[in-house]
Protein backbone atom coordinates (compact mmCIF):
# COMPACT_ATOMS: atom_id res chain seq x y z
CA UNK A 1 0.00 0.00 0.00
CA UNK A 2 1.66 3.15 -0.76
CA UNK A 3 0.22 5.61 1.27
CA UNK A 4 2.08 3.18 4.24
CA UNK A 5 5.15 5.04 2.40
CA UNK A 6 3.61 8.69 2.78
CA UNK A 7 3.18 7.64 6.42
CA UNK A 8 6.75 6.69 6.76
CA UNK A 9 7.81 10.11 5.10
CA UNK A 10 5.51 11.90 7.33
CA UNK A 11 6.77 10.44 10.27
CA UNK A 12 10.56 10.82 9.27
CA UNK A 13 10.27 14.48 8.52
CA UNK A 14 8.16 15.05 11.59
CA UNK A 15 10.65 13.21 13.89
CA UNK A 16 13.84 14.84 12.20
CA UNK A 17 12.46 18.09 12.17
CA UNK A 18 11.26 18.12 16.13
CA UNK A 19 14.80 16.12 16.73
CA UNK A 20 16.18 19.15 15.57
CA UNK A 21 14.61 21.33 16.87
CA UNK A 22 15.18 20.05 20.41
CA UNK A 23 18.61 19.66 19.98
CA UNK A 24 19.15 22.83 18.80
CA UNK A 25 17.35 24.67 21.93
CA UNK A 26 19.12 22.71 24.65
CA UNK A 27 22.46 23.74 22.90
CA UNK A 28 21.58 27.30 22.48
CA UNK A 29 20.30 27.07 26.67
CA UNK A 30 23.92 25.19 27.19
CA UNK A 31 25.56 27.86 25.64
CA UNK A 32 23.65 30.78 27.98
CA UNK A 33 24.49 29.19 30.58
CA UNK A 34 28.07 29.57 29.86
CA UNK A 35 27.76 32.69 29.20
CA UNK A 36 30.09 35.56 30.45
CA UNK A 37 26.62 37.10 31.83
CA UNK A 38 25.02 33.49 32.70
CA UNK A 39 22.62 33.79 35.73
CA UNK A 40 24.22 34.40 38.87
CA UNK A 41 26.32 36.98 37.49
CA UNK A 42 25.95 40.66 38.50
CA UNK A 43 23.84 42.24 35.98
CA UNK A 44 25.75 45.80 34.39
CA UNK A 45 24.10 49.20 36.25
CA UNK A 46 23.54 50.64 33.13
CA UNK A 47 23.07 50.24 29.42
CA UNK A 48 22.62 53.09 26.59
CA UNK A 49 19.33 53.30 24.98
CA UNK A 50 20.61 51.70 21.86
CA UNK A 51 21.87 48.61 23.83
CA UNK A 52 18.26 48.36 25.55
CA UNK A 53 16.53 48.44 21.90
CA UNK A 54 18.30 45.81 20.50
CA UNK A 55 17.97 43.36 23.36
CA UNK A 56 14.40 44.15 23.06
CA UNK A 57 13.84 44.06 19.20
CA UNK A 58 17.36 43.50 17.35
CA UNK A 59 18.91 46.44 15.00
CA UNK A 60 15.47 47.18 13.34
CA UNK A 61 14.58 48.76 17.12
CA UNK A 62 17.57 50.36 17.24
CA UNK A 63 17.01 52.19 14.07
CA UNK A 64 13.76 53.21 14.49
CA UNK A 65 14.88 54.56 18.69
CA UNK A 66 17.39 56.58 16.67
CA UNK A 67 14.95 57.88 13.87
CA UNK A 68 12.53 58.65 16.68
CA UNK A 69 14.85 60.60 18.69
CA UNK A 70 16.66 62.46 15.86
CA UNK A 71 12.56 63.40 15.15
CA UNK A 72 11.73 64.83 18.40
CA UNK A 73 14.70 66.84 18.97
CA UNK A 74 14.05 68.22 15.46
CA UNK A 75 17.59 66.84 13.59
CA UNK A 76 15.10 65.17 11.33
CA UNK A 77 11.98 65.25 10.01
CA UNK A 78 9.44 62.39 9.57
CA UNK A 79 6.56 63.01 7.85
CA UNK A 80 3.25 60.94 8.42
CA UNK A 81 3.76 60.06 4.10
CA UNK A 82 7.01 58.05 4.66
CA UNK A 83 9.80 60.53 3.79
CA UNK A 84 12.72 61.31 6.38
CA UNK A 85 14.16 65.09 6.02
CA UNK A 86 17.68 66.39 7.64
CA UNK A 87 17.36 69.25 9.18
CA UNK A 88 20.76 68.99 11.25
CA UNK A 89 23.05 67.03 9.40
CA UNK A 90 25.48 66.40 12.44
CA UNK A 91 24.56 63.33 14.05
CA UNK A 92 25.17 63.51 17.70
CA UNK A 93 26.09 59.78 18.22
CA UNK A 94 27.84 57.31 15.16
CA UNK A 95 24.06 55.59 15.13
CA UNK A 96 22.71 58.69 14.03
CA UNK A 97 25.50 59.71 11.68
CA UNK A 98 24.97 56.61 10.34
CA UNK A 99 20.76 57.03 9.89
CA UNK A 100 21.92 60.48 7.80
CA UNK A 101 24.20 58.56 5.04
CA UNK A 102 21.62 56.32 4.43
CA UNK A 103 19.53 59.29 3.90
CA UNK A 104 21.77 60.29 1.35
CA UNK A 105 23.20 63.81 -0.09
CA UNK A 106 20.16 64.80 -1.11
CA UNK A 107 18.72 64.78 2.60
CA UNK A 108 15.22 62.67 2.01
CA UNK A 109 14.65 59.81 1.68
CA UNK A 110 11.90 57.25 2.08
CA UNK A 111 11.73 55.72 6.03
CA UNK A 112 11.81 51.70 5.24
CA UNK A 113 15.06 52.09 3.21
CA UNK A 114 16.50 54.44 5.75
CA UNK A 115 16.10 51.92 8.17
CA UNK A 116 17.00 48.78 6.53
CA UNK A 117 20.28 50.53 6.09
CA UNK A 118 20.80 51.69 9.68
CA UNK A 119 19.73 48.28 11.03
CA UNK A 120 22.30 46.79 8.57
CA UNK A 121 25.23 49.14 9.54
CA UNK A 122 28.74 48.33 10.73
CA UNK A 123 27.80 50.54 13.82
CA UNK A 124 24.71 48.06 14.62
CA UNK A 125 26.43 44.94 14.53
CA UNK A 126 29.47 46.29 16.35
CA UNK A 127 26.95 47.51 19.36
CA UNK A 128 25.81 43.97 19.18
CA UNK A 129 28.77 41.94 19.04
CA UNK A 130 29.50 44.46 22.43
CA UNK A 131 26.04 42.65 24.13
CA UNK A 132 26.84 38.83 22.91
CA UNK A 133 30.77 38.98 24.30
CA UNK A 134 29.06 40.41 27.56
CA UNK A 135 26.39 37.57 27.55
CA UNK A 136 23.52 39.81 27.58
CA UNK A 137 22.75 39.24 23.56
CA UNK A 138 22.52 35.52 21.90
CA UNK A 139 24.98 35.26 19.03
CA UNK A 140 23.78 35.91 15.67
CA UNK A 141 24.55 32.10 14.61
CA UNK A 142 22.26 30.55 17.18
CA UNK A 143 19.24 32.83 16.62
CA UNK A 144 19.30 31.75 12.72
CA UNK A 145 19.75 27.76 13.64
CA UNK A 146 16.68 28.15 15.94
CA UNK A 147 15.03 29.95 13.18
CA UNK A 148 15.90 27.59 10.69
CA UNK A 149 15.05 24.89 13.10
CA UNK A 150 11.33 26.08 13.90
CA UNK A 151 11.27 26.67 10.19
CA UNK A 152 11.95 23.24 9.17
CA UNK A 153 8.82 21.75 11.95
CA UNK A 154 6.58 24.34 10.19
CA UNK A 155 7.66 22.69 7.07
CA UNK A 156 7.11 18.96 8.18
CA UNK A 157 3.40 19.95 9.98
CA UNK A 158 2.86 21.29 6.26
CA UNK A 159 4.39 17.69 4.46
CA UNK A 160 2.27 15.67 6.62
CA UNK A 161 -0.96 17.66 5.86
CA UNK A 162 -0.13 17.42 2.12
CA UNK A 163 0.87 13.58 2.16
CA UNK A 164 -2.20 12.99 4.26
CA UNK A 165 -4.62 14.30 1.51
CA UNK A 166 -2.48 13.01 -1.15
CA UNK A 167 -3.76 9.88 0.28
CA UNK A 168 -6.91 10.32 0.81
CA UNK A 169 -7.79 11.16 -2.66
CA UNK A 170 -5.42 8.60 -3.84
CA UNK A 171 -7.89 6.36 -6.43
CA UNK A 172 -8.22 3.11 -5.38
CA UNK A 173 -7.90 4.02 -1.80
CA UNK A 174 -11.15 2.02 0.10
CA UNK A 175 -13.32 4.47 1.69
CA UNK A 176 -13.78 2.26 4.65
CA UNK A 177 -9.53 2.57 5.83
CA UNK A 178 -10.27 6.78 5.71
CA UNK A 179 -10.33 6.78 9.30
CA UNK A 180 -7.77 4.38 10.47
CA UNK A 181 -5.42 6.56 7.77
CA UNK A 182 -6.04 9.67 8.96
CA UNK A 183 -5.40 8.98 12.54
CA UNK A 184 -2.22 7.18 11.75
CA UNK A 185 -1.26 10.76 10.00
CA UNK A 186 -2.65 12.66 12.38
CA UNK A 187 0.04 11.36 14.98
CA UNK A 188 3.34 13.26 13.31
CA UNK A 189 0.64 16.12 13.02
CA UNK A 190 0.04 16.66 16.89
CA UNK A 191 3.81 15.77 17.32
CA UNK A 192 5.31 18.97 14.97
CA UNK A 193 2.34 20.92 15.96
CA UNK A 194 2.39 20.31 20.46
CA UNK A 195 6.58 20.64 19.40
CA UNK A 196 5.93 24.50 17.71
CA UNK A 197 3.47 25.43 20.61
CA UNK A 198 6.00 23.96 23.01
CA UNK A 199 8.83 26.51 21.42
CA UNK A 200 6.38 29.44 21.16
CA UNK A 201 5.04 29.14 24.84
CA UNK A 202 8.64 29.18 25.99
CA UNK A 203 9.79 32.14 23.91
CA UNK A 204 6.69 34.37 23.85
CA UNK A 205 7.12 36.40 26.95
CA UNK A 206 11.06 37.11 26.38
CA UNK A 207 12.80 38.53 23.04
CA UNK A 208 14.66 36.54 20.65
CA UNK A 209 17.69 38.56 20.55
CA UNK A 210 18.14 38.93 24.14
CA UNK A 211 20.39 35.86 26.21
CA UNK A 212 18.84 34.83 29.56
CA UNK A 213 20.99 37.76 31.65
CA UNK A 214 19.91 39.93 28.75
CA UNK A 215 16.25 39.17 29.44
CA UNK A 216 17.02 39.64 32.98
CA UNK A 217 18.12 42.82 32.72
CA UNK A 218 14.96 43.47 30.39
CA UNK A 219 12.41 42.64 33.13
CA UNK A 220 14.54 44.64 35.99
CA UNK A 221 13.62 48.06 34.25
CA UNK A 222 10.97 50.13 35.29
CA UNK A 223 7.94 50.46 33.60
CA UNK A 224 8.69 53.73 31.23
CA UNK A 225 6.61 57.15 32.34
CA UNK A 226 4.49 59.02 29.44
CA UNK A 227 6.03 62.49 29.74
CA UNK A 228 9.59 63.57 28.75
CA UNK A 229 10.95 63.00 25.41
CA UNK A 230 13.74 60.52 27.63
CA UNK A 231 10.57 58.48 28.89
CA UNK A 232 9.15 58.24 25.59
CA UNK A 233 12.55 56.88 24.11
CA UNK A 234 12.92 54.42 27.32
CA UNK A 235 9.14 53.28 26.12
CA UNK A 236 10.53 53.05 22.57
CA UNK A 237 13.58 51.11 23.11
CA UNK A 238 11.20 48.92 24.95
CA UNK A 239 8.01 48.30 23.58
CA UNK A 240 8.97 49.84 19.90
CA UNK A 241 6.81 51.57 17.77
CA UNK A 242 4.08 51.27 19.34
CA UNK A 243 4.77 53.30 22.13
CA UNK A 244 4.69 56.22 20.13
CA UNK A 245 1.46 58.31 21.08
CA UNK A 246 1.69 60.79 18.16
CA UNK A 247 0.01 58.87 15.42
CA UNK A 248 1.18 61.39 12.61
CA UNK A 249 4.15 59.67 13.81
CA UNK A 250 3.42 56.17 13.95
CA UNK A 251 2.22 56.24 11.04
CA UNK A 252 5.22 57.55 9.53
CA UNK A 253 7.17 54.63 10.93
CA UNK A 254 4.88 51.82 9.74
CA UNK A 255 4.52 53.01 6.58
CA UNK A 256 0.57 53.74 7.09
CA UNK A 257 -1.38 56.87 6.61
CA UNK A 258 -3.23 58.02 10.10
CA UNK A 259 -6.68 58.82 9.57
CA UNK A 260 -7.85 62.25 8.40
CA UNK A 261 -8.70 64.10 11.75
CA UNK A 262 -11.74 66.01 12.18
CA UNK A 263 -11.58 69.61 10.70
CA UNK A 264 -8.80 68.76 7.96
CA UNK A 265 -8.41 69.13 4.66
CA UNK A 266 -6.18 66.68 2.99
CA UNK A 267 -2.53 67.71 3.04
CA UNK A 268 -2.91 70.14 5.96
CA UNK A 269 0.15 69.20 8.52
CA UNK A 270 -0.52 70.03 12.01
């Protein structure tokens, strides 16, 4: 019979896969644990703003903290279409020096490239290959295995859906073995599916860029205040862009258009 060979495919990809997957999560927990900033070690008094982002939300955080701040203390302009103006074109820190040459000579540009750039800068990755050699980031390598792992029981969950209706609309097939067959492939299904709930339950609350001391030292700030521009950049770094309360400006870092307040006409900046 050869949908007992689909089963036997199903099951190998499902068991490799969640094999893998396990593997690869004890190793990257070994690893933290060995850590120059493993548990048990002092946590550091104080990190920049930059360092807090990218524990929180990886170099993408980091660039939108700087294009935030460079906005409010009016070195830049972000309008609520998507384009980023320099108004001060001396950066006060190398992270924003680096968000105004990806603007460009010109001085505007469109937000999403500006970003991509910044997040992909030599000054991003140094600031987080400072966090991993203090233990407080997880190395670049093991966040892409896991990803790959997870990936790859996604990927199985999907094979044994596909191999389980290949077989049931396989001619021939007796109408009568439909449910025997379909619990038999319904085993590697709950196996790659409990495995990805397993993974997500156990990664939800904390960030994927941040090590166990870097979580650590996530959860041991205080809750940021709504009020100075320094608060609002602490809830930034944090929490991202949606701590923003301005939604002209929220809107202008996600790329959407707010909508039209009461009393406008279209085109009228506030």
């Amino acid at each position: 019979m050869l949908w007992v060979l689909f089963l036997l495919v199903a099951w190998g990809a499902a068991a490799v896969s969640c094999v893998r997957l396990c593997l690869v999560t004890a190793g990257a927990a070994l690893r933290s644990s060995d850590a120059p900033g493993a548990p048990g070690t002092p946590l550091p008094r104080d990190l920049s703003l930059y360092e807090t982002a990218f524990l929180a939300g990886g170099p993408h955080r980091v660039a939108d903290l700087a294009l935030v701040s460079m906005h409010l203390r009016r070195r830049l302009l972000l309008a609520h279409t998507g384009w980023a103006t320099v108004v001060d074109p001396v950066g006060r820190d190398e992270v924003e020096r680096t968000v105004i040459r990806a603007i460009g000579p010109e001085g505007q540009s469109r937000i999403a490239p500006i970003r991509a750039a910044a997040a992909a800068a030599d000054t991003v990755r140094g600031l987080a290959d400072r966090l991993v050699a203090a233990g407080l980031a997880v190395p670049h390598g093991t966040r892409t295995t896991l990803e790959s792992a997870t990936r790859q029981v996604r990927g199985a969950a999907v094979l044994v859906v596909v191999l389980a209706a290949v077989t049931a609309l396989m001619p021939g097939q007796d109408t009568g073995d439909a449910g025997p067959v379909a619990a038999w492939f319904g085993l590697p299904l709950v196996l790659t599916l409990g495995c990805l709930a397993i993974a997500h339950a156990e990664s939800r609350p904390y960030s994927p860029w941040a090590s166990p001391s870097g979580q650590r030292w996530l959860d041991s700030l205080p809750a940021p205040a709504h009020g100075a521009d320094r608060e609002m950049l602490a809830a930034v770094a944090v929490r991202g862009v949606a701590a923003v309360r301005d939604p002209r400006l929220r809107a202008a870092l996600l790329g959407s258009r707010p909508a039209r307040l009461p009393g406008r006409s279209p085109g009228v900046e506030s």
